[in-house]
N, C-alpha and C. Protein backbone atom coordinates (compact mmCIF):
# COMPACT_ATOMS: atom_id res chain seq x y z
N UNK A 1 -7.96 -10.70 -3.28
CA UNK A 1 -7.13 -9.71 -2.63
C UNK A 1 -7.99 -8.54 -2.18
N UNK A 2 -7.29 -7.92 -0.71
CA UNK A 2 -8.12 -6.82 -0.36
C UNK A 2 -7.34 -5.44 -0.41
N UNK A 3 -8.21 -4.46 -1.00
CA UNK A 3 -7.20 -3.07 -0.75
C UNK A 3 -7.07 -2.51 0.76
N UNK A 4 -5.53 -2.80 0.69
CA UNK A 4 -5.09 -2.53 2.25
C UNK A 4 -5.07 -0.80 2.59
N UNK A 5 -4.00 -0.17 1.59
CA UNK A 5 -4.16 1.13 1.41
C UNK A 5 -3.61 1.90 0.16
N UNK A 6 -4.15 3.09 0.05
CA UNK A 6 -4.04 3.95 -1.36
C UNK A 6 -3.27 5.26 -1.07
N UNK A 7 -2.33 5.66 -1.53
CA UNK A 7 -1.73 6.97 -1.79
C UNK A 7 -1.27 7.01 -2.76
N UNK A 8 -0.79 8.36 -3.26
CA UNK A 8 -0.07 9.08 -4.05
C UNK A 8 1.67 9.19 -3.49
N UNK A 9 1.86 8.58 -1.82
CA UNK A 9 3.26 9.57 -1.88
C UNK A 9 3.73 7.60 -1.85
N UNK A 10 4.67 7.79 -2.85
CA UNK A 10 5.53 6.55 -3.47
C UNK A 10 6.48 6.22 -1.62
N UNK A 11 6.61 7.54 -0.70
CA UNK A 11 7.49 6.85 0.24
C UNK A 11 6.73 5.96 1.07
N UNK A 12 5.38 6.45 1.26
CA UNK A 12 4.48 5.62 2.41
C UNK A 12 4.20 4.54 1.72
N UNK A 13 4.37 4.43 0.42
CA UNK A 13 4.04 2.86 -0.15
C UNK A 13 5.61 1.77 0.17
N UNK A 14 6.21 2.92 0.12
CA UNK A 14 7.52 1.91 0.34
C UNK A 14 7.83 1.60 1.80
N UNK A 15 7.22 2.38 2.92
CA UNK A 15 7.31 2.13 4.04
C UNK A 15 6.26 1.03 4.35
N UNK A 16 4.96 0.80 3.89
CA UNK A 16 4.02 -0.04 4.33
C UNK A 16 4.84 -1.27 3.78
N UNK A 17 5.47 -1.25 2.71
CA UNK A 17 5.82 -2.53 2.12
C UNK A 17 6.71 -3.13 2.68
N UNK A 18 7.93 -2.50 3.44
CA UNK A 18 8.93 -3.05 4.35
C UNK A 18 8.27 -3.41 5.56
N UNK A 19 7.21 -3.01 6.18
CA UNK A 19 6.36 -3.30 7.19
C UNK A 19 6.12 -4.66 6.74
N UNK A 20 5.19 -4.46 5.99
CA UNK A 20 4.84 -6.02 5.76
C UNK A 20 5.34 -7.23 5.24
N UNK A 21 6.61 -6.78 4.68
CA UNK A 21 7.70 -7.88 4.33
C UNK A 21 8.31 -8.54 5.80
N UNK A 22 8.39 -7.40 6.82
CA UNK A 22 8.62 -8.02 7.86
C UNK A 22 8.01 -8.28 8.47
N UNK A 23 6.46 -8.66 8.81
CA UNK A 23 5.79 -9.42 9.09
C UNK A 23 5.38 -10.46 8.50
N UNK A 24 6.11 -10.99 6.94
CA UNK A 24 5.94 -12.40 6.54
C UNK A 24 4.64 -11.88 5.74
N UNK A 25 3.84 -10.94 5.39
CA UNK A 25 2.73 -11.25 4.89
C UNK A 25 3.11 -10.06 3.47
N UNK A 26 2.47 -11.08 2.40
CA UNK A 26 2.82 -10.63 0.75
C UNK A 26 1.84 -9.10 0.26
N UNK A 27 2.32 -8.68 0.35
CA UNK A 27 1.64 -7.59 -0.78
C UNK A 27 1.46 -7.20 -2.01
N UNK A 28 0.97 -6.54 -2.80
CA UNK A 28 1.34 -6.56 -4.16
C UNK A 28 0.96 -4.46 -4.32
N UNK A 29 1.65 -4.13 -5.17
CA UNK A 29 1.21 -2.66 -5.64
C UNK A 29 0.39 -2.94 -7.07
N UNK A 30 -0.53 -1.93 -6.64
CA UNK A 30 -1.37 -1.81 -8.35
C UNK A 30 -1.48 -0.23 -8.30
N UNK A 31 -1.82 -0.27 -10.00
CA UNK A 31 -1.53 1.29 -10.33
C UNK A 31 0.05 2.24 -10.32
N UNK A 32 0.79 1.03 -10.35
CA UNK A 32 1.97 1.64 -10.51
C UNK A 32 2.37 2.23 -11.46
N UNK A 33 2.32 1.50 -12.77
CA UNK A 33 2.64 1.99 -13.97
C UNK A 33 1.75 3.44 -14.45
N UNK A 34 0.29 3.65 -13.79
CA UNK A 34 -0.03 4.85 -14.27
C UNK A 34 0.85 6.24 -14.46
N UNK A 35 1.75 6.08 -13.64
CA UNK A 35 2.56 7.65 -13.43
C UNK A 35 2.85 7.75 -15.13
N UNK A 36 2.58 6.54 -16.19
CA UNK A 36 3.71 6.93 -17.48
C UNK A 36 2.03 7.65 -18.33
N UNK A 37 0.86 7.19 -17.75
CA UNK A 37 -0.30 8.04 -18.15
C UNK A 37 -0.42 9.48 -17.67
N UNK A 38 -0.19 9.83 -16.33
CA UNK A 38 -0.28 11.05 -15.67
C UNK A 38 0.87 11.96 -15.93
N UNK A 39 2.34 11.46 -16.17
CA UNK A 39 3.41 12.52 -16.28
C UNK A 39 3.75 12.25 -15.11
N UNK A 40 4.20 11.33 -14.23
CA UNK A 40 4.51 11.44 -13.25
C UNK A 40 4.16 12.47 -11.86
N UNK A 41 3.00 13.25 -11.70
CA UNK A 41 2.41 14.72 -11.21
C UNK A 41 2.08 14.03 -9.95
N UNK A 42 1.79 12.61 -9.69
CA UNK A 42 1.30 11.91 -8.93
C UNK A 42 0.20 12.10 -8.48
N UNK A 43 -0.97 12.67 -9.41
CA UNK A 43 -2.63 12.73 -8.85
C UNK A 43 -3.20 10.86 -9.03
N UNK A 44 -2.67 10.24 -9.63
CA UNK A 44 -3.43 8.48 -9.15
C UNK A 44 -2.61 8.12 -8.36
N UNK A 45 -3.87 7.51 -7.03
CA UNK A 45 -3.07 6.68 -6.19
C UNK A 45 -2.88 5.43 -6.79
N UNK A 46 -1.89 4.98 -5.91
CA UNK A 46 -1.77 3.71 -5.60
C UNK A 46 -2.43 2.66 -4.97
N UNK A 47 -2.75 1.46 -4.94
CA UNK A 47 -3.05 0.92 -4.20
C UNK A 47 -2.06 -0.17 -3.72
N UNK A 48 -2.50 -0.96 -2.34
CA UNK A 48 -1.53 -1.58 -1.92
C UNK A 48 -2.79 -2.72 -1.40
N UNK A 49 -2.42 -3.70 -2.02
CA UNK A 49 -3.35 -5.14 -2.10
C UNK A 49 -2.75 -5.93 -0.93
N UNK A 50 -3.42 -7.02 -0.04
CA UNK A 50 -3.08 -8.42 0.24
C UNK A 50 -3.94 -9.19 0.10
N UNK A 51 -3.51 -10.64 0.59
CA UNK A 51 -4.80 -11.59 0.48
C UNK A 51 -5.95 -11.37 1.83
N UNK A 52 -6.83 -11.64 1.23
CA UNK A 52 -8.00 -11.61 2.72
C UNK A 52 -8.08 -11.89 3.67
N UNK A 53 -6.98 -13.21 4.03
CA UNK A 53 -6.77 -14.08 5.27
C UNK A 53 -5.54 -13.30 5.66
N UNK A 54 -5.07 -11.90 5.25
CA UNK A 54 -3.65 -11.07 6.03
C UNK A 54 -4.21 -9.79 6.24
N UNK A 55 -5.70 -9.62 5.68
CA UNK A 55 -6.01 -8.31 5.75
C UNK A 55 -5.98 -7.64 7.32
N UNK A 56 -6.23 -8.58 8.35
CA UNK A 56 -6.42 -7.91 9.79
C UNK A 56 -5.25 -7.93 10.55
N UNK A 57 -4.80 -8.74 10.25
CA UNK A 57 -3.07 -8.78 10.44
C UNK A 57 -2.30 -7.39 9.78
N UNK A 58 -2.71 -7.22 8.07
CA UNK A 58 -1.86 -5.88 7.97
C UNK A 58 -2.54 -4.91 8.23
N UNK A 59 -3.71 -4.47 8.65
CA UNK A 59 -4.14 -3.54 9.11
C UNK A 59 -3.80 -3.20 10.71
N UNK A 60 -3.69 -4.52 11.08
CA UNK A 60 -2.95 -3.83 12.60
C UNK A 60 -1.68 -2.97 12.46
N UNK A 61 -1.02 -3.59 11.60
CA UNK A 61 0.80 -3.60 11.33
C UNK A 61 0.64 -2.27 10.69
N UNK A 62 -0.48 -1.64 9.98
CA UNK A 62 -0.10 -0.18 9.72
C UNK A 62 -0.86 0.79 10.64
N UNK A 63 -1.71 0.25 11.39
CA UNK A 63 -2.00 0.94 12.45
C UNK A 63 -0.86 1.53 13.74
N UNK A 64 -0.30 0.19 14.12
CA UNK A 64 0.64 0.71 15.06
C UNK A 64 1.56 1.29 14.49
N UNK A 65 2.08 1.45 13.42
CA UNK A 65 2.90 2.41 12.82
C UNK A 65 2.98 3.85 12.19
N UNK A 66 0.95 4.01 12.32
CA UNK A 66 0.71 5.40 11.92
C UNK A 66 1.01 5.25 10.40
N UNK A 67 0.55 4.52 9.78
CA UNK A 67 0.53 4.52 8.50
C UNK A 67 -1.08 5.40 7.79
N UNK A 68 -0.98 6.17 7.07
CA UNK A 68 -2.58 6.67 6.83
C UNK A 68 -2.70 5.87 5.86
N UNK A 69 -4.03 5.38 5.93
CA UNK A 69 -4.83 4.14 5.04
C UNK A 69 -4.94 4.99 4.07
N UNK A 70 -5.83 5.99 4.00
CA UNK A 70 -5.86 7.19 2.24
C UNK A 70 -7.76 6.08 2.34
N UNK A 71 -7.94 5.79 2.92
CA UNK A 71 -9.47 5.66 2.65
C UNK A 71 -10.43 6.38 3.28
């Protein structure tokens, strides 16, 4: 799996993820559960994984949408 993109704000993770549900291609979140280490303050990002063979595919799909990568 490749890291597609990283933030802190929980909405742009939920917007990339409906993006890419509707383009058929799987994602996964990591670093979710940290918020119960941090207090919820949201200083760790997130990351937002796919497989390697969707990586240029979802990088288009958050490009044309103005998604910020956080890299």
């Amino acid at each position: 799996m490749k890291e597609l993109l990283r933030s802190t704000d929980p909405t742009v993770m939920a917007f990339a993820s409906a993006l890419l549900e509707g383009e058929d291609i799987d994602c996964f979140q990591m670093d979710v559960n940290m918020s119960v280490l941090e207090g919820g303050i949201g200083i760790f990002p997130r990351r937002m994984m796919v497989r390697d063979d969707d990586l240029d595919a979802a990088l288009r799909v958050m490009r044309d949408n103005d998604v910020p990568l956080g890299r």
